[in-house]
N, C-alpha and C. Protein backbone atom coordinates (compact mmCIF):
# COMPACT_ATOMS: atom_id res chain seq x y z
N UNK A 1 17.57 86.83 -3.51
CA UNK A 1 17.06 88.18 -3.57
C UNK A 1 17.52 88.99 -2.37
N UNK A 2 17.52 88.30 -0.98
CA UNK A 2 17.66 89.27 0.17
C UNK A 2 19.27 89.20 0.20
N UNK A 3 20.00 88.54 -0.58
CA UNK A 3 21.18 88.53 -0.36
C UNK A 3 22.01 89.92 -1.19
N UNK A 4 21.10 90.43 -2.08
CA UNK A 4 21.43 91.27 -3.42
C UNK A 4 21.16 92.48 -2.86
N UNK A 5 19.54 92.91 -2.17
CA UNK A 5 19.83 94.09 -1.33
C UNK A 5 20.04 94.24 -0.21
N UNK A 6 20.62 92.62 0.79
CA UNK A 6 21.56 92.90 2.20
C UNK A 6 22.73 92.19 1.94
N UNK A 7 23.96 92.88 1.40
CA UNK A 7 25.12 92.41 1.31
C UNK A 7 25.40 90.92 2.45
N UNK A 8 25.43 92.46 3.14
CA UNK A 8 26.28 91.82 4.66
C UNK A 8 25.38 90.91 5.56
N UNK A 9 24.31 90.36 5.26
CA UNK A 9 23.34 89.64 5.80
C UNK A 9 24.10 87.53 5.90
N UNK A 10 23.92 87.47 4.35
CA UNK A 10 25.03 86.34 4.16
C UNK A 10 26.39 86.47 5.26
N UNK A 11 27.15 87.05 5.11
CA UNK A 11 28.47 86.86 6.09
C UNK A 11 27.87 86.70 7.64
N UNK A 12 27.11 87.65 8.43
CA UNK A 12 26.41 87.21 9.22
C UNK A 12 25.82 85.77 9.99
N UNK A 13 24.94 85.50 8.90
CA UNK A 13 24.60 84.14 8.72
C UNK A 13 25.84 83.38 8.78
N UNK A 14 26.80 83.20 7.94
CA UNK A 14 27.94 81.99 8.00
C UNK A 14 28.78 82.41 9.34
N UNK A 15 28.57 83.66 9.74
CA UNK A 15 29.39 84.24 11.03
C UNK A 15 28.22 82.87 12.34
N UNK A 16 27.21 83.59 12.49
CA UNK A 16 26.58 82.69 13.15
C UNK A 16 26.49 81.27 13.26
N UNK A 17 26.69 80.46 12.09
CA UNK A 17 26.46 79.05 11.67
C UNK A 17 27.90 78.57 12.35
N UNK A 18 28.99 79.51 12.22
CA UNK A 18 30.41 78.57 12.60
C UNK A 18 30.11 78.62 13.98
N UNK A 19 29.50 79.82 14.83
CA UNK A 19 29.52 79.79 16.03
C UNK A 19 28.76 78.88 16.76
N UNK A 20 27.22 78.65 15.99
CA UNK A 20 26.63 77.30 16.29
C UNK A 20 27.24 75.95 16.55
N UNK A 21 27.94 75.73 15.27
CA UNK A 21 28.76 74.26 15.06
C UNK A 21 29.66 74.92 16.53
N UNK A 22 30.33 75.46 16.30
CA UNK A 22 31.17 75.29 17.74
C UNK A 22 30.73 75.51 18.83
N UNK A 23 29.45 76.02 19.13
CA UNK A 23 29.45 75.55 20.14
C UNK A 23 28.46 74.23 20.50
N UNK A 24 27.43 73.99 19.68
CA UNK A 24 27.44 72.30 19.67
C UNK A 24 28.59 71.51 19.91
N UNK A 25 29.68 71.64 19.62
CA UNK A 25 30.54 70.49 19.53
C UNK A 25 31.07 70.46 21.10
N UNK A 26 31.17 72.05 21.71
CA UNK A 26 31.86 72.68 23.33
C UNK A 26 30.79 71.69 23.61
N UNK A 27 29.17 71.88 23.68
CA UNK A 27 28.07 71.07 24.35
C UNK A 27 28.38 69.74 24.42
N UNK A 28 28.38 69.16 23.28
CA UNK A 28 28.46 67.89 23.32
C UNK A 28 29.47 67.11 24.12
N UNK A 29 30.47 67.32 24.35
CA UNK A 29 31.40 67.11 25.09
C UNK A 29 31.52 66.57 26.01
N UNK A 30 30.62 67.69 26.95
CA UNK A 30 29.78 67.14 27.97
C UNK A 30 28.98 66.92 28.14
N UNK A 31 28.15 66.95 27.64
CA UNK A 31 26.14 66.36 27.46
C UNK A 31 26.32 64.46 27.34
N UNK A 32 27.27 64.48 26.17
CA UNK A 32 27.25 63.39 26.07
C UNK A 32 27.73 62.29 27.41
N UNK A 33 29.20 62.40 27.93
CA UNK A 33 29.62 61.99 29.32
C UNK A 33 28.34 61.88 30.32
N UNK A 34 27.68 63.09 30.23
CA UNK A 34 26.53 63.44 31.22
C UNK A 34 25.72 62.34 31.18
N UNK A 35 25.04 62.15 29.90
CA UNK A 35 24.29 61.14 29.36
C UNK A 35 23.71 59.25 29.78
N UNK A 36 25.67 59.59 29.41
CA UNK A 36 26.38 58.03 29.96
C UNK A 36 25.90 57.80 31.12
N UNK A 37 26.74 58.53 31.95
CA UNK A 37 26.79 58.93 33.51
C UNK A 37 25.37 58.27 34.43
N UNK A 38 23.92 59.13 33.14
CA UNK A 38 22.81 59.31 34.23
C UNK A 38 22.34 58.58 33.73
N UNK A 39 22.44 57.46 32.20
CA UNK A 39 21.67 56.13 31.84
C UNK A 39 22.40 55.06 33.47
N UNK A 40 23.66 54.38 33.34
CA UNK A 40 24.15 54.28 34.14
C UNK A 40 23.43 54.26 35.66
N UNK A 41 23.30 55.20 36.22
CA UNK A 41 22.54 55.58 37.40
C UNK A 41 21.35 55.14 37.20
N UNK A 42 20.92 55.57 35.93
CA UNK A 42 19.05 55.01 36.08
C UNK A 42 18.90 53.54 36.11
N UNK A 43 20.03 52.75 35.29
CA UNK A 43 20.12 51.15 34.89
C UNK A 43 20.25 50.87 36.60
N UNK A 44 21.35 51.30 37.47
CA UNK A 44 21.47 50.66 38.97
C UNK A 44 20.56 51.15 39.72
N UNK A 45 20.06 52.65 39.69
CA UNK A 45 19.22 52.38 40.96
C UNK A 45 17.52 53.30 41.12
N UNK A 46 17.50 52.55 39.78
CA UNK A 46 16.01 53.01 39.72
C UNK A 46 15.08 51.66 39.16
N UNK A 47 14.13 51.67 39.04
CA UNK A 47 13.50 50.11 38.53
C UNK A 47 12.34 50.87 37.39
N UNK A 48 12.46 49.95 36.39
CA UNK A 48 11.78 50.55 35.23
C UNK A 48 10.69 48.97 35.22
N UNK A 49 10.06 48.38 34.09
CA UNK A 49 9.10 47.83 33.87
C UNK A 49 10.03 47.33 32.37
N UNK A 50 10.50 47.77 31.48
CA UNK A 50 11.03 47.14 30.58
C UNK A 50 12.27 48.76 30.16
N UNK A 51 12.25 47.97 28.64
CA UNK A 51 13.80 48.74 28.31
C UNK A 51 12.92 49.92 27.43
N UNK A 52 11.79 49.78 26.97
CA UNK A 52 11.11 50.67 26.45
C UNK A 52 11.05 52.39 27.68
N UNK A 53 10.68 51.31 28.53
CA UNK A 53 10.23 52.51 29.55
C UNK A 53 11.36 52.82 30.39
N UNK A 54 12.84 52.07 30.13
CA UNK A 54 14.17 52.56 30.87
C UNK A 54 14.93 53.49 29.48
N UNK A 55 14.60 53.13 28.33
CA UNK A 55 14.59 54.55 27.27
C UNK A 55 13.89 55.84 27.51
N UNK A 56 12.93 55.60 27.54
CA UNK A 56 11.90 56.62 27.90
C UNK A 56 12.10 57.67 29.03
N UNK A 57 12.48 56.94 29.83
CA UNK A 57 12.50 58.23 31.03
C UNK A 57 13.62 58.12 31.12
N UNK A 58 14.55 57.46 30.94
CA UNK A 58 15.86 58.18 30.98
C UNK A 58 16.50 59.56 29.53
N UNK A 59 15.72 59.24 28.87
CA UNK A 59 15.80 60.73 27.86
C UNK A 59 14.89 61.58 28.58
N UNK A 60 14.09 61.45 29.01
CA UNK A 60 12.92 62.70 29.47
C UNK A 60 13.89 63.11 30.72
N UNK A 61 14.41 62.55 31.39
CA UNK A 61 15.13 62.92 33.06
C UNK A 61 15.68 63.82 32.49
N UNK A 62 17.27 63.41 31.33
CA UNK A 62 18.33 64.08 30.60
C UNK A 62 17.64 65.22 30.31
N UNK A 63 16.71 65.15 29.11
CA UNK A 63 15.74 66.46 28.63
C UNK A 63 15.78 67.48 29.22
N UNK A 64 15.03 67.09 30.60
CA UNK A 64 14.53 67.83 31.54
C UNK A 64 16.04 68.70 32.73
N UNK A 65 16.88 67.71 32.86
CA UNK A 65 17.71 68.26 32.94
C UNK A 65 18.94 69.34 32.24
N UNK A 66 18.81 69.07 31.06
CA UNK A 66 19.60 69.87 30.19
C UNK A 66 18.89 70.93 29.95
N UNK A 67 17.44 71.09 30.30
CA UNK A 67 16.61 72.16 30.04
C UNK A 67 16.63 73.55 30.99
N UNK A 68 16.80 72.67 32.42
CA UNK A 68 16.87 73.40 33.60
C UNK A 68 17.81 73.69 33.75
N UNK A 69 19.15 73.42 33.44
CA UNK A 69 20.54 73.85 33.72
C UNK A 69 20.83 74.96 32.80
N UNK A 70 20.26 74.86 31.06
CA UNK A 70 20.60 76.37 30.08
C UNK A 70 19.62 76.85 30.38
N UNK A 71 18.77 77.20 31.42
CA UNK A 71 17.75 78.04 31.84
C UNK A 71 18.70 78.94 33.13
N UNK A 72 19.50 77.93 33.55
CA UNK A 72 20.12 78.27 34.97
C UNK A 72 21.40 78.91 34.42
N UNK A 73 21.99 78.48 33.45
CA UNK A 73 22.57 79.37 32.86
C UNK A 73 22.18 81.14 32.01
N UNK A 74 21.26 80.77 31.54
CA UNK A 74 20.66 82.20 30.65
C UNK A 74 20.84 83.08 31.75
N UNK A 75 20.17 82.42 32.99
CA UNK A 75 19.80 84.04 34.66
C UNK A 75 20.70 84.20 35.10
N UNK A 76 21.84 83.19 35.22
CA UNK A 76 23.17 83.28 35.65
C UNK A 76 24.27 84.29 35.01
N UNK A 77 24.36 84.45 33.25
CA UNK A 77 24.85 85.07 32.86
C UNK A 77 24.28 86.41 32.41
N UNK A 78 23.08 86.46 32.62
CA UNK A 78 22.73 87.63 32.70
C UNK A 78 22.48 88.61 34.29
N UNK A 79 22.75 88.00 35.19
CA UNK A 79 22.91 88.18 36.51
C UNK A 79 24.42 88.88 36.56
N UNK A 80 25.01 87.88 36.24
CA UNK A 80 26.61 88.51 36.18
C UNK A 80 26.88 89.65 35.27
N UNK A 81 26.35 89.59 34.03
CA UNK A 81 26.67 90.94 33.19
C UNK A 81 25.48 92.52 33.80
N UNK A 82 24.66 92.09 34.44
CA UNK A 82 24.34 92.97 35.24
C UNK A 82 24.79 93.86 36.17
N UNK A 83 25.68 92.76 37.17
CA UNK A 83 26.80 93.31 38.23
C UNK A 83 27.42 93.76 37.62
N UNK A 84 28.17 93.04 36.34
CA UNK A 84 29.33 93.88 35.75
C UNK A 84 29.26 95.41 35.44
N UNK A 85 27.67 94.98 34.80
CA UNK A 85 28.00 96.95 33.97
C UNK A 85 27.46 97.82 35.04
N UNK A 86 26.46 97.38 36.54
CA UNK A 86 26.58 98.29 37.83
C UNK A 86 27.77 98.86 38.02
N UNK A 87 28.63 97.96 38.56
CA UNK A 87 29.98 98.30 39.26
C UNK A 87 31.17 98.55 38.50
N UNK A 88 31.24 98.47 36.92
CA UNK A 88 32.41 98.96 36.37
C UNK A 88 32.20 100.21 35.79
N UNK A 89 30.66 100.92 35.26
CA UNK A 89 30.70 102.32 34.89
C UNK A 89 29.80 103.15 36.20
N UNK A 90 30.33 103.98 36.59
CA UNK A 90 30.47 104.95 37.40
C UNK A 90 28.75 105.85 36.84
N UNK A 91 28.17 106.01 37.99
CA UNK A 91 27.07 106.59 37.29
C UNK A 91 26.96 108.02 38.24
C-alpha cells in the first residue's frame, strides 16, 4: 500500500539496505581482527574462573568497547563537520 502512494520510498529503502550491507562488511573487517586480538589478551593476562565466565566478559569488554568507540566516533564526526561548515562559508 505505502509503496503505491510513495513511489520513491521503495528505491530509498533498497538505497539504504546496500549502504547498510556495506558498511557492515567495512565494520567487520575490523571488529572482527579486533575481537581476536582482545579474546587473546583476555586468555594471557587476565584470570577468569572458567570458560563460561572467559566468554562472558570477554564479549561484554568487546561490547562495551565497540560501543564507546561509535559513540567517539558520532562527536568526532560531527565535531569535524562543524569546523567545516564554520570556516568554509563566510558569514
Amino acid at each position: 500500500m505505502v509503496s503505491k502512494v510513495i513511489p520513491f520510498l521503495n528505491r530509498e529503502i533498497d538505497l539504504f539496505d546496500r549502504y547498510d550491507k556495506l558498511a557492515f562488511r567495512y565494520v567487520s573487517y575490523v571488529a572482527i581482527p579486533l575481537l581476536a586480538g582482545y579474546t587473546i589478551y583476555s586468555l594471557i593476562y587476565e584470570s577468569h574462573r572458567g570458560w563460561y565466565s572467559f566468554v562472558i566478559s570477554t564479549l561484554t569488554s568487546f561490547v562495551y568497547m565497540f560501543g564507546f568507540v561509535s559513540v567517539a566516533m558520532i562527536y568526532w564526526l560531527r565535531f569535524t563537520d562543524q569546523l567545516y561548515r564554520r570556516n568554509s562559508f563566510p558569514s
